[in-house]
C-alpha atoms as a PDB file:
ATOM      1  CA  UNK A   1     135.214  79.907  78.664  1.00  0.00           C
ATOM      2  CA  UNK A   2     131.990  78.003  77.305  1.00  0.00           C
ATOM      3  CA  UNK A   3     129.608  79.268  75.230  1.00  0.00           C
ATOM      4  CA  UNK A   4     127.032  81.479  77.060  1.00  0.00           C
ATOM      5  CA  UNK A   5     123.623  81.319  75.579  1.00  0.00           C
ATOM      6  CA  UNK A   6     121.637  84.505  74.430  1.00  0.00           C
ATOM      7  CA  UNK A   7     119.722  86.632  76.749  1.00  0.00           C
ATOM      8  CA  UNK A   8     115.948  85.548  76.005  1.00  0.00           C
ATOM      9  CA  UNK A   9     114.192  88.242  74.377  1.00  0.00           C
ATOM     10  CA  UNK A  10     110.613  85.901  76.093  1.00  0.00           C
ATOM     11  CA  UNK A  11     110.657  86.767  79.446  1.00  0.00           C
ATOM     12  CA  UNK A  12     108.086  85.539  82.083  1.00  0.00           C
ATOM     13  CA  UNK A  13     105.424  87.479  83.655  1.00  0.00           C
ATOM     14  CA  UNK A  14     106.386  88.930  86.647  1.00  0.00           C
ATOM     15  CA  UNK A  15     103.093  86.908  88.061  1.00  0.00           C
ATOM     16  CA  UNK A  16     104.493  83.395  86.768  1.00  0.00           C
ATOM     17  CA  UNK A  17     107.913  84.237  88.272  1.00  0.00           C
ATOM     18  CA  UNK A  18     106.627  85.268  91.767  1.00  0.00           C
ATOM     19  CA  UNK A  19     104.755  81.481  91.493  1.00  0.00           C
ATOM     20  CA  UNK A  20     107.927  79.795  90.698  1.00  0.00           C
ATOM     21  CA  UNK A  21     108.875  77.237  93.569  1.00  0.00           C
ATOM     22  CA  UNK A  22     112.415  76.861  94.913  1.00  0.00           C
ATOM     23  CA  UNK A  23     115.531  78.562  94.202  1.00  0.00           C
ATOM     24  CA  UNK A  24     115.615  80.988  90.830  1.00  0.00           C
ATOM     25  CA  UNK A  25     118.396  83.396  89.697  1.00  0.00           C
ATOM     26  CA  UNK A  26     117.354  86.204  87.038  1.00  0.00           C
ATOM     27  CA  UNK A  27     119.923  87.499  85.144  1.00  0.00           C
ATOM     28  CA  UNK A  28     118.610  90.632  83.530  1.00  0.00           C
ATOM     29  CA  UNK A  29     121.223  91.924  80.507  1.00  0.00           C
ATOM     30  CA  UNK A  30     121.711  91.732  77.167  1.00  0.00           C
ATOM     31  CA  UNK A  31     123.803  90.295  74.673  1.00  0.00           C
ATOM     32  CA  UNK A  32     125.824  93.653  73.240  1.00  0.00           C
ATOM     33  CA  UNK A  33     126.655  95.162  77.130  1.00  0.00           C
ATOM     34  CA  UNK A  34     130.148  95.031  77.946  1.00  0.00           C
ATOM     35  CA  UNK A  35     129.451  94.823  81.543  1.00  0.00           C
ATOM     36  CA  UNK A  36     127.263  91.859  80.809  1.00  0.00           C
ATOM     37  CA  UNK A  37     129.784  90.311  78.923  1.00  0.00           C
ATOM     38  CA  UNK A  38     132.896  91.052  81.244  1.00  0.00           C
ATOM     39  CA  UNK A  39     130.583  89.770  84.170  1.00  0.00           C
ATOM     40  CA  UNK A  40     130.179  86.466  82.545  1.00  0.00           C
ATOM     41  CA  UNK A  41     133.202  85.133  83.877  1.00  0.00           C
ATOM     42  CA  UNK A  42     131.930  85.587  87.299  1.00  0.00           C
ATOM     43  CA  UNK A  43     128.176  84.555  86.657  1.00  0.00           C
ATOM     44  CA  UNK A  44     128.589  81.164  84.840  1.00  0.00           C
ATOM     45  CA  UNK A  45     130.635  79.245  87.120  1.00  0.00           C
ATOM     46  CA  UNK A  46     128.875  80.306  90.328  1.00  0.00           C
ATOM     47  CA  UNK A  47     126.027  79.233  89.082  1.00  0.00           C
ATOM     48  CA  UNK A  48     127.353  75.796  87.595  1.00  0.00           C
ATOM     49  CA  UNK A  49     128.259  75.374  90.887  1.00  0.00           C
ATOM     50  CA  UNK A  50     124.425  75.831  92.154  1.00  0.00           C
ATOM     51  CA  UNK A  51     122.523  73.353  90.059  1.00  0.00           C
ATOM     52  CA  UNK A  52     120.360  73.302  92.739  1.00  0.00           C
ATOM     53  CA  UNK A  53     119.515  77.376  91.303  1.00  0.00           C
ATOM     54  CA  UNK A  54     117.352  77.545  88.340  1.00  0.00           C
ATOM     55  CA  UNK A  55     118.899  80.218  86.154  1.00  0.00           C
ATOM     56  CA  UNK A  56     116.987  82.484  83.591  1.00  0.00           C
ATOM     57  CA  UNK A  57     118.847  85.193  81.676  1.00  0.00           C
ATOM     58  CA  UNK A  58     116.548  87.720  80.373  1.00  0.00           C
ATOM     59  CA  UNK A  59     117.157  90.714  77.858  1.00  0.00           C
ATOM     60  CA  UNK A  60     116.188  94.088  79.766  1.00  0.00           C
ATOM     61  CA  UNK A  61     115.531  97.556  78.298  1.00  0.00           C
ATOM     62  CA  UNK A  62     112.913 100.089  78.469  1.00  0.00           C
ATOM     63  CA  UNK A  63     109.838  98.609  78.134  1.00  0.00           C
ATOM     64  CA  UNK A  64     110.442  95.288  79.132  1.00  0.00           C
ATOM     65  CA  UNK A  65     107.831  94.386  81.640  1.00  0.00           C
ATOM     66  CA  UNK A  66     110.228  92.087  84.014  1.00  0.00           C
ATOM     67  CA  UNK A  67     112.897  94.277  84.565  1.00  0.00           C
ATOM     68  CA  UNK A  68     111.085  97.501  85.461  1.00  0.00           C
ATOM     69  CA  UNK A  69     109.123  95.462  87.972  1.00  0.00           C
ATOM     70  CA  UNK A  70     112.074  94.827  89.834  1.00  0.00           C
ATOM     71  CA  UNK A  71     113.654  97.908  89.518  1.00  0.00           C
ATOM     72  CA  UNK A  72     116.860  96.771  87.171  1.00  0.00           C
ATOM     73  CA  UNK A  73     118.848 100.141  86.382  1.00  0.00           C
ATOM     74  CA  UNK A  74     121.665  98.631  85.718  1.00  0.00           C
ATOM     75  CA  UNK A  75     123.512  95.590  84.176  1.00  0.00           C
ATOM     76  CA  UNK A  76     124.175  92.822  84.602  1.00  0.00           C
ATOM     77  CA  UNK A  77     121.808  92.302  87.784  1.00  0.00           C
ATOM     78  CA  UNK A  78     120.914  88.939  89.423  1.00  0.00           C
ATOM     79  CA  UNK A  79     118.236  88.612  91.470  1.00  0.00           C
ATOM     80  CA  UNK A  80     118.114  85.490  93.664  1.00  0.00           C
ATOM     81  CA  UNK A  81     114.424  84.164  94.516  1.00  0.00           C
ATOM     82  CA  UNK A  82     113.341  81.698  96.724  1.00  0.00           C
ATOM     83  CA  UNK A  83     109.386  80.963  95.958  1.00  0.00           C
ATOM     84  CA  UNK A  84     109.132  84.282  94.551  1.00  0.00           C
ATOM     85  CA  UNK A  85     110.601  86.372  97.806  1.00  0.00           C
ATOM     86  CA  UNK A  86     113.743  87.666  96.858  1.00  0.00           C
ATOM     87  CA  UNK A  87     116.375  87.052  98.818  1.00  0.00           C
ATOM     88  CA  UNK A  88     119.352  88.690  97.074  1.00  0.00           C
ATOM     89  CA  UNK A  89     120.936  90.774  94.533  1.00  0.00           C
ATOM     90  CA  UNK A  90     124.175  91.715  92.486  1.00  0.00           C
ATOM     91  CA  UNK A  91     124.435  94.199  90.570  1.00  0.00           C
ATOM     92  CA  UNK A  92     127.654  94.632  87.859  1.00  0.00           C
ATOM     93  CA  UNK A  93     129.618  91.634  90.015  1.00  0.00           C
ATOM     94  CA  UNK A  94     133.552  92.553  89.850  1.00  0.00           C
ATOM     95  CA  UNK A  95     134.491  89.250  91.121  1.00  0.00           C
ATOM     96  CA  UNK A  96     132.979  85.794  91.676  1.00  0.00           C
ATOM     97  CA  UNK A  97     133.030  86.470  95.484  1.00  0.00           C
ATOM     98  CA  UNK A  98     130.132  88.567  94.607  1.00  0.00           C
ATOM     99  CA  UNK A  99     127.856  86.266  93.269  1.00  0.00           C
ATOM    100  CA  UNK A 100     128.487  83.370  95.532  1.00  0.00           C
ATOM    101  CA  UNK A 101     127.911  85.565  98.545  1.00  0.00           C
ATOM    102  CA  UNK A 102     124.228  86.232  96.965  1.00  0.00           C
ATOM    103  CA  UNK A 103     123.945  82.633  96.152  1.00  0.00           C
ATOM    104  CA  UNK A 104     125.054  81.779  99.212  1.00  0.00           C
ATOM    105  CA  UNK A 105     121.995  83.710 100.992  1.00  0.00           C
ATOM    106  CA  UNK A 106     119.515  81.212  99.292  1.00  0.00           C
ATOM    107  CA  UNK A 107     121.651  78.448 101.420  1.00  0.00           C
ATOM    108  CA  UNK A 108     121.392  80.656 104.822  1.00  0.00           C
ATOM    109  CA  UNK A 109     117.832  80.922 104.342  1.00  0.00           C
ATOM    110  CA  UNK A 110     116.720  77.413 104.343  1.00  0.00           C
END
């Protein structure tokens, strides 16, 4: 598998996010989880296979502004956005089937 790059320890304000046009996946983890880790060879070729999907992977933990506001409790979690609505969300994927079928949402929803 490719490199994955590091969760960003700069994450947007939850304002600029909900003002973000078109399709965006958040990817709230971080770098030492296991889960996150494990789930990465689910999460990075589903969403090659989007490039239509902007994808933002952010570091979460108490305190961090993003993640509280929408609710993360556990990780990995994507949440897919379309202009700032959320559409979807997957939460510790066991299998790729689970994040193309919240992908897949965004496409249903057009």
């Amino acid at each position: 598998m490719t490199r994955v790059a590091p969760y960003s320890t700069e994450a947007p304000d939850r304002v600029d996010v909900d003002a973000m046009p078109g399709l965006v996946a958040l990817e709230f983890g971080t770098d030492w989880c296991g889960h996150c880790q494990a789930a990465q060879a689910y999460l990075q070729p589903a969403l090659a296979a989007r490039p239509d999907i902007r994808h933002l992977r952010i570091e979460d933990g108490p305190g961090r502004a993003l993640g509280r506001s929408f609710r993360v409790k556990l990780w990995p979690t994507l949440v897919v956005l379309r202009d700032g609505v959320e559409l979807a969300r997957v939460v510790r994927p066991g299998a790729r089937a689970d994040v193309d079928a919240a992908l897949s949402v965004s496409s249903a929803s057009e």
